[in-house]
Protein backbone atom coordinates (compact mmCIF):
# COMPACT_ATOMS: atom_id res chain seq x y z
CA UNK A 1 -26.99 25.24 6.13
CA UNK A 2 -28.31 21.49 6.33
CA UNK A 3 -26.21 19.22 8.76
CA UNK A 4 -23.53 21.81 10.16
CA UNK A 5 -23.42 21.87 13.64
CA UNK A 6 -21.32 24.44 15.64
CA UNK A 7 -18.88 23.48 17.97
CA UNK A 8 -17.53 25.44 21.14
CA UNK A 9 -13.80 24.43 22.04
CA UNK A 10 -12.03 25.94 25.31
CA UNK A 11 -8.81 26.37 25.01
CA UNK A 12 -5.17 27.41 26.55
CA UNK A 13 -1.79 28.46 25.12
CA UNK A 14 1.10 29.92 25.97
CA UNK A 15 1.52 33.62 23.67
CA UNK A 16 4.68 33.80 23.77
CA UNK A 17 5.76 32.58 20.40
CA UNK A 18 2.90 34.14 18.31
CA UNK A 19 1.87 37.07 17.21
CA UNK A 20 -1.43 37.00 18.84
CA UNK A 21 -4.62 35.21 18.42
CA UNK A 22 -5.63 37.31 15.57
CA UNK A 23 -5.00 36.04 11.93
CA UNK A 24 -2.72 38.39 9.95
CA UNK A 25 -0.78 38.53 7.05
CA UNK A 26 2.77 38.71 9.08
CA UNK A 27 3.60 36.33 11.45
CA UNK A 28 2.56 33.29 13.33
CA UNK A 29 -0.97 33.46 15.17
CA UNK A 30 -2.60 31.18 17.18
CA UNK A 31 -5.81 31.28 15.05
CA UNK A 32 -3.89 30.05 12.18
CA UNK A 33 -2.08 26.99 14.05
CA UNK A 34 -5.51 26.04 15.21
CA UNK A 35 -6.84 25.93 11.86
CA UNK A 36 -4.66 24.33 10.05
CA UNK A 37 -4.79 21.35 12.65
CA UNK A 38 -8.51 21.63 12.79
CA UNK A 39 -8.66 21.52 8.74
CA UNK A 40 -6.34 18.47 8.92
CA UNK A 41 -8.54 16.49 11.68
CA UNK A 42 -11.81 17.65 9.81
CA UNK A 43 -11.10 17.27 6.58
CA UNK A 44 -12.59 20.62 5.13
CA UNK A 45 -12.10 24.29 6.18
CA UNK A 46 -12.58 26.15 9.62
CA UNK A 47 -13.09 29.45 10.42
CA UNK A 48 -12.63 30.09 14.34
CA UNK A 49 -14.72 32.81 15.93
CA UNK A 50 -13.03 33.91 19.68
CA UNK A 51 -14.54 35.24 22.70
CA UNK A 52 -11.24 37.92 22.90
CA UNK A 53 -8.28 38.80 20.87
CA UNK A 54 -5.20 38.65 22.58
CA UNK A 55 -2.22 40.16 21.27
CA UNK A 56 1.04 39.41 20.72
CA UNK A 57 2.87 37.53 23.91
CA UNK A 58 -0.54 37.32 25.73
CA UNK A 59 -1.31 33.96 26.95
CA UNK A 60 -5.22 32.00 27.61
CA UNK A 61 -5.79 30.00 30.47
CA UNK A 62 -9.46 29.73 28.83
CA UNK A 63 -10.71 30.93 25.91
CA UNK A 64 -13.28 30.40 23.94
CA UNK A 65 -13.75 29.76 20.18
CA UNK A 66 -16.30 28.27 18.17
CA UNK A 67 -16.79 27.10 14.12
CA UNK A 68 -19.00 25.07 12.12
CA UNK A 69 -18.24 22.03 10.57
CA UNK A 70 -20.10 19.45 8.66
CA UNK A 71 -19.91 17.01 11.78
CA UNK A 72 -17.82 13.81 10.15
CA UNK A 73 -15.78 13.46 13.37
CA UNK A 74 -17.05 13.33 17.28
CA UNK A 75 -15.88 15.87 19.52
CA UNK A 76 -13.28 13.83 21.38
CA UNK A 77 -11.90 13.12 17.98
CA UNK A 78 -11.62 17.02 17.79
CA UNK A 79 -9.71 16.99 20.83
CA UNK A 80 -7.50 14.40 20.77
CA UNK A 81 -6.64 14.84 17.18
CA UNK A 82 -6.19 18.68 17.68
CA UNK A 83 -4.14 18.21 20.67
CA UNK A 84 -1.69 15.59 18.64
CA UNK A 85 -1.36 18.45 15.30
CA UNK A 86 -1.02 21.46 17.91
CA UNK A 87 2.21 22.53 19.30
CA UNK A 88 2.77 21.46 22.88
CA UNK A 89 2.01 25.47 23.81
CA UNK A 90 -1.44 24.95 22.32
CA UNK A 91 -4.08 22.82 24.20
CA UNK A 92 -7.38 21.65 23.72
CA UNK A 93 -9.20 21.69 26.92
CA UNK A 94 -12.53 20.46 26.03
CA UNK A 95 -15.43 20.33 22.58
CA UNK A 96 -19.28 20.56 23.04
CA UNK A 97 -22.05 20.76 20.33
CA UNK A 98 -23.96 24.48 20.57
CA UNK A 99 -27.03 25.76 19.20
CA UNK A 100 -26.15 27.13 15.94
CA UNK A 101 -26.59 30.55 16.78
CA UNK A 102 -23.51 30.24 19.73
CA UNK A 103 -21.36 33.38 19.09
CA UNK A 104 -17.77 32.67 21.29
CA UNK A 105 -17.44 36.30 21.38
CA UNK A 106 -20.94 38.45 20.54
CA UNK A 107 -22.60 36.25 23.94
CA UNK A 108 -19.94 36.65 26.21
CA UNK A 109 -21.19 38.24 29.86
CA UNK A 110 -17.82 38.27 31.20
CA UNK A 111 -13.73 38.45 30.56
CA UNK A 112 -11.49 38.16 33.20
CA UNK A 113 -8.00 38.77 32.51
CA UNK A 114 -5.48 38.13 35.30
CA UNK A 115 -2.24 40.38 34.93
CA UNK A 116 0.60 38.82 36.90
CA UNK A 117 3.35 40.68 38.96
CA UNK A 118 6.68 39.05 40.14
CA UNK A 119 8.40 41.57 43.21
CA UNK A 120 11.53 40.60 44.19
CA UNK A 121 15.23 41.86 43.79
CA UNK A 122 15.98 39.20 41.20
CA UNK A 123 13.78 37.77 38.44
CA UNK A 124 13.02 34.38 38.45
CA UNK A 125 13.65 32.24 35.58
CA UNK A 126 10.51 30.11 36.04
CA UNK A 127 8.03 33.27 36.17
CA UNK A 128 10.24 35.14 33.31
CA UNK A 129 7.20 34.44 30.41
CA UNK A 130 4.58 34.82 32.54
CA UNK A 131 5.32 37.51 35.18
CA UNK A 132 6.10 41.07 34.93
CA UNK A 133 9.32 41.45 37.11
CA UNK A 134 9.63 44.77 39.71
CA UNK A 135 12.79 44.60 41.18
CA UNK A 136 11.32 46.77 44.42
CA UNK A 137 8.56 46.53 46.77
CA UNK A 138 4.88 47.96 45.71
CA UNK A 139 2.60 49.62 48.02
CA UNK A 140 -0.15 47.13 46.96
CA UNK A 141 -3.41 49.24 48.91
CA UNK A 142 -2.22 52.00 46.70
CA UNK A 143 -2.70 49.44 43.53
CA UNK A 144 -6.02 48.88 45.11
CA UNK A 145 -6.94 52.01 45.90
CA UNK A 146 -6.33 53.19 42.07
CA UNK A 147 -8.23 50.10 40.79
CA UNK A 148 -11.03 51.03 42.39
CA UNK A 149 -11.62 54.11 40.86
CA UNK A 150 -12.20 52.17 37.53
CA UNK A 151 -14.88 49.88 38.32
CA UNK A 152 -18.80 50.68 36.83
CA UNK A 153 -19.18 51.63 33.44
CA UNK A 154 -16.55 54.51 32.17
CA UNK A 155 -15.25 56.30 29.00
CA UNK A 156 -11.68 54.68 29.10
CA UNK A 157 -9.78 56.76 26.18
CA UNK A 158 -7.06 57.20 28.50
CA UNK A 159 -6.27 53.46 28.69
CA UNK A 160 -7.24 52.41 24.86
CA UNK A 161 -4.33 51.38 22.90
CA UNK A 162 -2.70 52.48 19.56
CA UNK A 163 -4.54 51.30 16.61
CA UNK A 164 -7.83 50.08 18.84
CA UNK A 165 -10.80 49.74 15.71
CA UNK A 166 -13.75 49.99 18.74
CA UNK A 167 -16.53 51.96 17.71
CA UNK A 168 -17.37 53.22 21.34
CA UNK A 169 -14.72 53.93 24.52
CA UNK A 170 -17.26 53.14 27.13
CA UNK A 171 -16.85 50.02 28.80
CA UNK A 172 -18.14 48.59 32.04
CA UNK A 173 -15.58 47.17 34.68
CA UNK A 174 -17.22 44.58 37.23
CA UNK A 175 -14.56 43.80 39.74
CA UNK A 176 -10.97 44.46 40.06
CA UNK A 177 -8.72 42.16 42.62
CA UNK A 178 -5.23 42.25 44.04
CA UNK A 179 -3.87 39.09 45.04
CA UNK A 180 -0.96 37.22 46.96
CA UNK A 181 -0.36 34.11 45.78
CA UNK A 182 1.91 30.85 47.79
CA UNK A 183 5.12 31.78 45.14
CA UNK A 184 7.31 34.21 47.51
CA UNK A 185 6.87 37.85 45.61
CA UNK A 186 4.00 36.58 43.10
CA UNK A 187 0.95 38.94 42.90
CA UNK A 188 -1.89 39.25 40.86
CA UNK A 189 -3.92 41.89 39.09
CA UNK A 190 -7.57 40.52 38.12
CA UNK A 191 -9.92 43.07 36.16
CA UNK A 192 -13.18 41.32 35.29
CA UNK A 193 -15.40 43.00 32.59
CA UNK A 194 -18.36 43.02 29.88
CA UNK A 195 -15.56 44.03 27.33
CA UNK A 196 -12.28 45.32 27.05
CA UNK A 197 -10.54 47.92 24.00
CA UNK A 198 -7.15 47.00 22.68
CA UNK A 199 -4.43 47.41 25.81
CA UNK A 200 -7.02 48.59 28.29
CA UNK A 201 -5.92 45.96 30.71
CA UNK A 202 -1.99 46.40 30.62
CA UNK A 203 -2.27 50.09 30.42
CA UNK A 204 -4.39 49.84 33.44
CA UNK A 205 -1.83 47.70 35.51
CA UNK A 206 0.98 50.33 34.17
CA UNK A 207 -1.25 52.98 35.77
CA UNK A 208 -1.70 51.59 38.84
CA UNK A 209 1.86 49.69 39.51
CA UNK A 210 2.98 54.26 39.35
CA UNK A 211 0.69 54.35 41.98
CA UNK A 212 1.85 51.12 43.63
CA UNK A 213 5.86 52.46 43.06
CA UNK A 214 4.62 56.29 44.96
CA UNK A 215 5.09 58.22 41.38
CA UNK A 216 1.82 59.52 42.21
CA UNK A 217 -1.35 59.39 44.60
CA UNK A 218 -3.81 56.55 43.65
CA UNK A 219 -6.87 59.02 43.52
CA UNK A 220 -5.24 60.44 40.62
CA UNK A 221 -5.96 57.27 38.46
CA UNK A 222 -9.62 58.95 38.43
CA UNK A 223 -8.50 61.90 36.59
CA UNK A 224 -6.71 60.03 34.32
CA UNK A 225 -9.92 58.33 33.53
CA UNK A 226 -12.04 61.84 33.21
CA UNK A 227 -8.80 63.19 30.95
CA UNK A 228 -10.07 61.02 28.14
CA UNK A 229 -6.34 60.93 27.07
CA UNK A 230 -3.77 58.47 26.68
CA UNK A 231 -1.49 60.12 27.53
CA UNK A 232 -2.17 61.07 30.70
CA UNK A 233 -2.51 57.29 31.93
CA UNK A 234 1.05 54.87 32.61
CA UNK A 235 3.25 52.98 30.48
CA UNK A 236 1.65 49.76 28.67
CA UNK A 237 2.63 46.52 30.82
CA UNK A 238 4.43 44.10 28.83
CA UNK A 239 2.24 41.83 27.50
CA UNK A 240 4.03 38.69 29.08
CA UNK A 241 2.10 38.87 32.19
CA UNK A 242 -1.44 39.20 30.90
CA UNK A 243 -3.81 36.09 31.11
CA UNK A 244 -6.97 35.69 29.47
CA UNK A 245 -8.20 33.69 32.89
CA UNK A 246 -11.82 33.43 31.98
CA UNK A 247 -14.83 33.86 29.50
CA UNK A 248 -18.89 33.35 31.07
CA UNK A 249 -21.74 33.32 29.42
């Protein structure tokens, strides 16, 4: 259509008040905070178009959306004016003009979502929203171990969540890190892939944190994967400590 232009915002929030990114009839999402405020700043309606869908308690530490607009305001107006509407747990990191053609989601190489773990005998208040607390020591080359088995591209029924609407199962797995961070007892799952089906990521982490607690051998994370059934994999990982750390294109 004559004079839209599409514009690609990166953004952060905090999940834990909303009921995912998603739009939906029940409950608060971040899509729908964003816009609303966008609408207001703009003056007509947006549609937002993200590189993932996080669910419910899942936070961003970058992701990607994009809409079109008719162009009325500059994109530090976006910014500044979104940032002033938006909830203090919603941030507008930065707005560039794309080609019109820009899909947020459909061009995205990579995701990287980092899953944070929190081992020590007593939580700690500051990690509580954004850590999953063990209250016991993990044998951490055993997490590694059973990560390992997942990277390259796979058939991962056994990890795809409830009520996942992806046509296909197969997804490809780049990397997958363990990492000690300065915080006393803070580690850090990272799985970095071409795409990921609903829950793949925390039921993952569940899987391997078994293997990390000795409830079985971390070669056996393979034959969950050829079982092709969720139920042989771990319990889901709450959803507090999963990041959406990082979208390429």
């Amino acid at each position: 259509m004559e004079g839209r232009r599409r514009v690609k915002l990166t953004v952060a929030y905090d999940g834990t008040a909303y009921a995912g990114w998603q739009m939906q009839p029940n409950g608060t999402t971040v899509q729908s905070v964003m816009e609303e405020a966008l609408a207001r700043i703009l003056q007509e309606p947006v549609r937002l178009r993200a590189a993932g869908r996080t669910d419910a308690g899942v936070h961003a530490r970058e992701q990607v959306v994009d809409f079109a607009d008719s162009g009325k305001r500059d994109l530090q107006t976006i910014v500044r004016g979104g940032n002033a509407l938006l909830p203090g747990d919603i941030r507008i990191l930065s707005a560039e003009g794309v080609p019109e053609e820009f899909d947020a989601r459909g061009q995205a190489t990579e995701k990287e979502y980092r899953y944070f773990l929190f081992l020590a005998p007593v939580p700690s208040p500051f990690l509580l929203r954004y850590a999953w607390h063990i209250g016991s020591a993990l044998d951490i080359d055993a997490i590694r171990e059973g990560l390992s088995h997942l990277t390259g591209e796979h058939d991962f029924t056994s990890f795809r969540g409830q009520g996942c609407t992806a046509k296909s199962p197969v997804r490809s797995i780049f990397r997958t890190e363990v990492t000690r961070h300065d915080v006393p007892g803070l580690w850090s799952i990272d799985v970095a892939g071409g795409g990921f089906l609903r829950h793949m990521v925390r039921n993952i982490v569940g899987t391997v944190v078994d293997a990390g607690k000795g409830k079985q051998a971390p070669e056996r994370v393979r034959e969950i994967l050829l079982a092709r059934a969720r139920s042989a994999a771990g319990v889901t990982a709450p959803a507090h400590g999963l990041f959406l750390w990082r979208v390429a294109y």
